[in-house]
PDB file of N, CA and C in Angstrom:
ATOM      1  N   UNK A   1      10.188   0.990   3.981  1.00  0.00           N
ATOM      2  CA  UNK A   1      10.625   0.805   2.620  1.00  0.00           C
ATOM      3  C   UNK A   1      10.567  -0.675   2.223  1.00  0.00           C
ATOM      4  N   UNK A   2      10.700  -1.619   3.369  1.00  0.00           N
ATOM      5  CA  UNK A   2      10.535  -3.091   3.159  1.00  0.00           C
ATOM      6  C   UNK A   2       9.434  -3.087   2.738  1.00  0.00           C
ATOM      7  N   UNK A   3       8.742  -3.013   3.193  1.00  0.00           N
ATOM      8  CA  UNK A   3       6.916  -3.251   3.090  1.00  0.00           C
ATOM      9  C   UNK A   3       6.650  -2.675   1.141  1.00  0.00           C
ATOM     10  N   UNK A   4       7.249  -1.313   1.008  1.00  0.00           N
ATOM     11  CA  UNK A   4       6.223  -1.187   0.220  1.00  0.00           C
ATOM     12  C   UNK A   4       7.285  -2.071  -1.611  1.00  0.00           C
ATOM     13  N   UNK A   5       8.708  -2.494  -1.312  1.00  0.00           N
ATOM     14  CA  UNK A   5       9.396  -2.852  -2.220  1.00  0.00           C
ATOM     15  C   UNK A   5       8.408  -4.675  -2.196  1.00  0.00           C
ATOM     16  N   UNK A   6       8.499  -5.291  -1.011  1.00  0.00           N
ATOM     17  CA  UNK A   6       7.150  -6.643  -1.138  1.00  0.00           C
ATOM     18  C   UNK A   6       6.217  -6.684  -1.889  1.00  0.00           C
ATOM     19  N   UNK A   7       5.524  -4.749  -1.728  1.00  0.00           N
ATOM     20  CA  UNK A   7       4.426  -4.715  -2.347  1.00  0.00           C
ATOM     21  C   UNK A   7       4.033  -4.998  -3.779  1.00  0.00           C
ATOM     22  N   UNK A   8       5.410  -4.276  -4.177  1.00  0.00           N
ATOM     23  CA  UNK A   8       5.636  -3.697  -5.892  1.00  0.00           C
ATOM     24  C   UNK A   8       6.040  -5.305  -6.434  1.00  0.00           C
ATOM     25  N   UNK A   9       6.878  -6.261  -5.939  1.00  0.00           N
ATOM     26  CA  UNK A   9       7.037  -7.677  -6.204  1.00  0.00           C
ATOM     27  C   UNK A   9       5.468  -8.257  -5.936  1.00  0.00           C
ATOM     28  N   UNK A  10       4.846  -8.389  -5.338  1.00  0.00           N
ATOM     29  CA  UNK A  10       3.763  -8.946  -5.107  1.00  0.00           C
ATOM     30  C   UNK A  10       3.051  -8.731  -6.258  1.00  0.00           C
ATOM     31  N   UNK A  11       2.452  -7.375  -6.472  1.00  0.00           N
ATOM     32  CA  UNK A  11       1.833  -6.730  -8.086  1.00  0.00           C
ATOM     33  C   UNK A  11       2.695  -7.187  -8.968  1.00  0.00           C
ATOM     34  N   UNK A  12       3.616  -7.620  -9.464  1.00  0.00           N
ATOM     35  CA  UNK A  12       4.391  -7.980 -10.459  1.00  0.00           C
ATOM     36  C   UNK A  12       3.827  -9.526 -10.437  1.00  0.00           C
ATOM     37  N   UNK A  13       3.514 -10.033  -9.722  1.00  0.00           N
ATOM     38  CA  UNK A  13       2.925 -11.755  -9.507  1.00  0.00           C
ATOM     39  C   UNK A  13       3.872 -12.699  -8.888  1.00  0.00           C
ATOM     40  N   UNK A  14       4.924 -11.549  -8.088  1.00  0.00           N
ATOM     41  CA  UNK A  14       5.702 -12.972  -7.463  1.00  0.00           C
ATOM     42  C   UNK A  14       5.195 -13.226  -6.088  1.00  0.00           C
ATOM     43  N   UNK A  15       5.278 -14.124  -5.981  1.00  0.00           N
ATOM     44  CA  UNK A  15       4.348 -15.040  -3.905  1.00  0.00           C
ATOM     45  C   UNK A  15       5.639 -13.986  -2.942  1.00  0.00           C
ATOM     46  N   UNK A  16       5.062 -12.875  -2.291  1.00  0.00           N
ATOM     47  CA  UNK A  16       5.351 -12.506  -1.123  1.00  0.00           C
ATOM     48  C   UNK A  16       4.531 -12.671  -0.123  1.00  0.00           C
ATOM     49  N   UNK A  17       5.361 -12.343   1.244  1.00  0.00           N
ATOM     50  CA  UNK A  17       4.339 -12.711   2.338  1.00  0.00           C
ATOM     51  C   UNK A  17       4.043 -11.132   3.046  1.00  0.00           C
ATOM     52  N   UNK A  18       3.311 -10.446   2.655  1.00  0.00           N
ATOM     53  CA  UNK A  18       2.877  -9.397   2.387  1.00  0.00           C
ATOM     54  C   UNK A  18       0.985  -8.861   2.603  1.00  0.00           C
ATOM     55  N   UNK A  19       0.584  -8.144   3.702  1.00  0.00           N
ATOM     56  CA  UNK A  19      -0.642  -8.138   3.301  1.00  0.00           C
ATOM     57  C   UNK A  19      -1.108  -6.426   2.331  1.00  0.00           C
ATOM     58  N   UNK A  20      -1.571  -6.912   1.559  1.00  0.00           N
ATOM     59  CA  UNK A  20      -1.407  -5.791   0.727  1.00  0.00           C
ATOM     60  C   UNK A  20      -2.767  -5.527  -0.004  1.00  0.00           C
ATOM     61  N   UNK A  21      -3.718  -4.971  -0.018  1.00  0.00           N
ATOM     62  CA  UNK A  21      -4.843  -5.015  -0.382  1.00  0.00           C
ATOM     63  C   UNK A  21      -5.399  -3.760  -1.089  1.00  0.00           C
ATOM     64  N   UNK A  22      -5.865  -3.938  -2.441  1.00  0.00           N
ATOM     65  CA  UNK A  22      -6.227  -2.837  -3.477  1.00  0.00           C
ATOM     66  C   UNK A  22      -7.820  -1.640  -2.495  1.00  0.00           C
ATOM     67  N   UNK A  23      -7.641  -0.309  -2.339  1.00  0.00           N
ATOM     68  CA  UNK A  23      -8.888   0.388  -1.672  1.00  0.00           C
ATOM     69  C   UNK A  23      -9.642   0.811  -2.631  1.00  0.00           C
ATOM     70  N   UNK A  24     -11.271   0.805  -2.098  1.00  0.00           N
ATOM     71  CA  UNK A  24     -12.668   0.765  -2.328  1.00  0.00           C
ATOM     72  C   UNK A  24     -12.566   2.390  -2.189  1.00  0.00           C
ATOM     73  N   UNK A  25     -14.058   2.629  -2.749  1.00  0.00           N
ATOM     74  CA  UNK A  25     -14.904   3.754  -2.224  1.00  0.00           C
ATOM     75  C   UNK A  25     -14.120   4.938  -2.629  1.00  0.00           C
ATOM     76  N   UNK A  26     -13.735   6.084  -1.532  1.00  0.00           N
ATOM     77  CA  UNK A  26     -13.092   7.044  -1.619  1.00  0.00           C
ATOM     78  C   UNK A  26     -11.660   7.306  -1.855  1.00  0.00           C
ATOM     79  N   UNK A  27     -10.968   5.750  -1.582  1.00  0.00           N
ATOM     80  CA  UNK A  27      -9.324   5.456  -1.241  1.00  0.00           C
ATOM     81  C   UNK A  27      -9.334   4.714  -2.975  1.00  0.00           C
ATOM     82  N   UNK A  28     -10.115   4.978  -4.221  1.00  0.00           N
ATOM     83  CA  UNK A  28      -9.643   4.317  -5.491  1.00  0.00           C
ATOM     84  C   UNK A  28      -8.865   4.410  -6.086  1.00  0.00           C
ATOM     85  N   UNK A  29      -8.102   3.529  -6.717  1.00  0.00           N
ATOM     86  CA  UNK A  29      -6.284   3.806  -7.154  1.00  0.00           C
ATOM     87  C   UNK A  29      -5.408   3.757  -5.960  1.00  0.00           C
ATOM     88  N   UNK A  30      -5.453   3.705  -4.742  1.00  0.00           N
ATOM     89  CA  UNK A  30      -4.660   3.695  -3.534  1.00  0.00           C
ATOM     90  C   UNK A  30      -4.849   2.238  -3.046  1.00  0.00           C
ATOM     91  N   UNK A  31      -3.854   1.402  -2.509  1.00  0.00           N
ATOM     92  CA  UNK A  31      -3.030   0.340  -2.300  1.00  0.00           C
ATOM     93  C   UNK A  31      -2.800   0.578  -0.853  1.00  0.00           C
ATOM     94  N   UNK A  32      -2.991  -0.597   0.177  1.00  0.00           N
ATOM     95  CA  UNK A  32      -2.932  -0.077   1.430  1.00  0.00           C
ATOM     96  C   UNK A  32      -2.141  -1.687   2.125  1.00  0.00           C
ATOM     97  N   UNK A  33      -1.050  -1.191   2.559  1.00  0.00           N
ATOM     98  CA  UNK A  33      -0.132  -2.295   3.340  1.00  0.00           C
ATOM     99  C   UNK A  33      -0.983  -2.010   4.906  1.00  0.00           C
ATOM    100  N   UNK A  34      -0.666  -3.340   5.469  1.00  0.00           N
ATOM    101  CA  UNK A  34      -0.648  -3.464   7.077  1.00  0.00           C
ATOM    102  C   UNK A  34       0.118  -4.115   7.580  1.00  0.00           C
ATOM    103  N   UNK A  35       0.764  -3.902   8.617  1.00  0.00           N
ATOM    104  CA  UNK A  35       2.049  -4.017   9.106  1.00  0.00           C
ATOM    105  C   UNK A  35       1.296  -3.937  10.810  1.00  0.00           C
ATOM    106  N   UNK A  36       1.248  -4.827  11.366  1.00  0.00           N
ATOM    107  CA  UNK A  36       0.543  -4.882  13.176  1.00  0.00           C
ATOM    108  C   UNK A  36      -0.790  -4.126  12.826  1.00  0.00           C
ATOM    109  N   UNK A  37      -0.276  -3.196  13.621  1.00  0.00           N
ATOM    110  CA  UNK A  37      -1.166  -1.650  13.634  1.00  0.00           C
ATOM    111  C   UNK A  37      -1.447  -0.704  13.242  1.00  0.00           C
ATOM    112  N   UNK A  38      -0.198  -0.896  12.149  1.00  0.00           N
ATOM    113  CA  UNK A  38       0.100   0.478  11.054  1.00  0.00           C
ATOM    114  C   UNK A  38      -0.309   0.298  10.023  1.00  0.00           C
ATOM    115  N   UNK A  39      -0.949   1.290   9.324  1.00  0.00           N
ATOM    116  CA  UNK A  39      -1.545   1.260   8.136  1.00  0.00           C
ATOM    117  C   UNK A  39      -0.515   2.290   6.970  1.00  0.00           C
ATOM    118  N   UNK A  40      -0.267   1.798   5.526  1.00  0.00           N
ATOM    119  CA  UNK A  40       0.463   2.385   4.947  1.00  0.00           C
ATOM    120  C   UNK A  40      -0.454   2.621   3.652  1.00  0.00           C
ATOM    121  N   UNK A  41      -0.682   3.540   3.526  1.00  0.00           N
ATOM    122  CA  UNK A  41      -1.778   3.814   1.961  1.00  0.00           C
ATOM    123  C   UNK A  41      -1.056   4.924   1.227  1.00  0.00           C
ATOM    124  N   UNK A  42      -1.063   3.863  -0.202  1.00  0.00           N
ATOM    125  CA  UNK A  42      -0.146   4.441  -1.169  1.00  0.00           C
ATOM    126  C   UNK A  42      -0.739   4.306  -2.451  1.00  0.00           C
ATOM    127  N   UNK A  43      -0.113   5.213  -3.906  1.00  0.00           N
ATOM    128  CA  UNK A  43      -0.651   4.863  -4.985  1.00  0.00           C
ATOM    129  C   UNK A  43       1.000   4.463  -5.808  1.00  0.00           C
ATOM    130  N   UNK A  44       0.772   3.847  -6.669  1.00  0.00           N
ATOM    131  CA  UNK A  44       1.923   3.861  -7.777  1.00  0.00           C
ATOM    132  C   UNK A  44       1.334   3.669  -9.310  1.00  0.00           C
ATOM    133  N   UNK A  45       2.685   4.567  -9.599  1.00  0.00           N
ATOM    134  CA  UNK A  45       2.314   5.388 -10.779  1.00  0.00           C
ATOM    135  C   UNK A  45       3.301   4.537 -11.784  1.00  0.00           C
ATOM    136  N   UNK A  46       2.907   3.752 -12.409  1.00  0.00           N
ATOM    137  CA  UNK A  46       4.104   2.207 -12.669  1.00  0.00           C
ATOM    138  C   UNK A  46       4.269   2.965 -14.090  1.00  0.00           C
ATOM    139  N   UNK A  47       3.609   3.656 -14.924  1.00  0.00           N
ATOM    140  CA  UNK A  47       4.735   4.167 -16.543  1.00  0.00           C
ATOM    141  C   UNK A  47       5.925   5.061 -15.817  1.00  0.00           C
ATOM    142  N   UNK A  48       5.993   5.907 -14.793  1.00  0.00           N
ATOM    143  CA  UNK A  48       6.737   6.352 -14.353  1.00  0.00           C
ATOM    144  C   UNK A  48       7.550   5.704 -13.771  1.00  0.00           C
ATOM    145  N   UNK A  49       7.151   4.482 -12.835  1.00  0.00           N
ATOM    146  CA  UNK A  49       7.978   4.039 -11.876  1.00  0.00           C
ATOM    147  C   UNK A  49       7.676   5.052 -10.217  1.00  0.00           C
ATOM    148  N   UNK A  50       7.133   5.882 -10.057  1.00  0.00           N
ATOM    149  CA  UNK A  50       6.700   6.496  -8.846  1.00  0.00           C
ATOM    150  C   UNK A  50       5.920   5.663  -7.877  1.00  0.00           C
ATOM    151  N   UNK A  51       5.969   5.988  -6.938  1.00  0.00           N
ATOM    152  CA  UNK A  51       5.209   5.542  -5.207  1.00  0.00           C
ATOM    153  C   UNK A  51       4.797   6.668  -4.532  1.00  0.00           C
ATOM    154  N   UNK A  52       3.849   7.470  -4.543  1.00  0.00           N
ATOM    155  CA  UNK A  52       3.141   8.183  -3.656  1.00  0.00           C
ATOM    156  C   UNK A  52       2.435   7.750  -2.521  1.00  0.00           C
ATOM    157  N   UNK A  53       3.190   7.856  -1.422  1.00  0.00           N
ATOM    158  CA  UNK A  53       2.798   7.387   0.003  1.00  0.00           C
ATOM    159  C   UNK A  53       2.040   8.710   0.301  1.00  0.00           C
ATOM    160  N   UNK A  54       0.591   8.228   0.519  1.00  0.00           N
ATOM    161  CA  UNK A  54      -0.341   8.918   1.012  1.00  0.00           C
ATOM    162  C   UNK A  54      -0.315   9.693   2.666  1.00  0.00           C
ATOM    163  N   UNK A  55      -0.391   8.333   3.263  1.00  0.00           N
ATOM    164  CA  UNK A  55      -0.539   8.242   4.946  1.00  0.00           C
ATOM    165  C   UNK A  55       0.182   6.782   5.738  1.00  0.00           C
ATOM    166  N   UNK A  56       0.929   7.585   6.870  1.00  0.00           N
ATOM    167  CA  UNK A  56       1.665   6.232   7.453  1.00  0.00           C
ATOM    168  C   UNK A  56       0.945   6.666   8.656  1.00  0.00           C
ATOM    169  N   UNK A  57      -0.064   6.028   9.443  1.00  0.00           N
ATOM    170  CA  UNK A  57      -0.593   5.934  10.821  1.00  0.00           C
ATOM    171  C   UNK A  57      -1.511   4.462  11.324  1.00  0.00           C
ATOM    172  N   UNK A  58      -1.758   4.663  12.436  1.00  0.00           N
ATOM    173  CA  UNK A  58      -2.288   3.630  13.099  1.00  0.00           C
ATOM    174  C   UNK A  58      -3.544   3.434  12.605  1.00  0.00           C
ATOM    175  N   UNK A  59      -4.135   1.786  11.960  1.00  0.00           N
ATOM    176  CA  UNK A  59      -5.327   1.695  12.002  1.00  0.00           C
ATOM    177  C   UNK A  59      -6.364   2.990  12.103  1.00  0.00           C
ATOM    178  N   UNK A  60      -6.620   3.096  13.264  1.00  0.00           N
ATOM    179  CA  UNK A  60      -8.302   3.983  13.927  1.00  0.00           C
ATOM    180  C   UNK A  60      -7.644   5.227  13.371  1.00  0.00           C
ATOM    181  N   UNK A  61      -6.767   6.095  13.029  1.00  0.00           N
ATOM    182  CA  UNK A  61      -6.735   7.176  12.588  1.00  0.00           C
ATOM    183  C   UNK A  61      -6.312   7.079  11.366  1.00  0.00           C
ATOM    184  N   UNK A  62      -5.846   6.204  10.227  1.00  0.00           N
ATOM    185  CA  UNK A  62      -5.131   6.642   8.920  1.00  0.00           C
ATOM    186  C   UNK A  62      -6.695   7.190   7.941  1.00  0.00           C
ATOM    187  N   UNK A  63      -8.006   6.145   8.500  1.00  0.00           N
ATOM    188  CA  UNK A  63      -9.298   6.111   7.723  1.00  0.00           C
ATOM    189  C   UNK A  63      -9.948   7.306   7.426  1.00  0.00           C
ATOM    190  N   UNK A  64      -9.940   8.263   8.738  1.00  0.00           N
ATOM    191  CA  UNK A  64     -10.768   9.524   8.536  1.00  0.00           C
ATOM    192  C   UNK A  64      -9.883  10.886   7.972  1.00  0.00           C
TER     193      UNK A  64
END
């Protein structure tokens, strides 16, 4: 829940220390935190105020 409240401050334009990076290709509209090894891919739905967490897994498996 830390990770993805950084996230939502970060998109707002304030300096977190956060890696947080907008997804390409098939993952479009989805937002993907990394945390070590863990991958967190999410969308938010900001007129609502919603966070749809997609997938919480490791790197080599969240992709396929």
């Amino acid at each position: 829940m830390y990770y993805l409240s950084q996230s939502i401050k970060k998109l707002q334009g304030e300096n977190t220390n956060v890696d947080l990076r907008k997804m390409k290709g098939e993952w479009d509209g989805f937002f993907r935190i990394r945390t070590g090894k863990i991958r967190i891919i999410f969308k938010i739905n900001f007129p609502i105020k919603q966070i749809y967490i997609d997938q919480i897994d490791y790197r080599g498996d969240v992709y396929k």
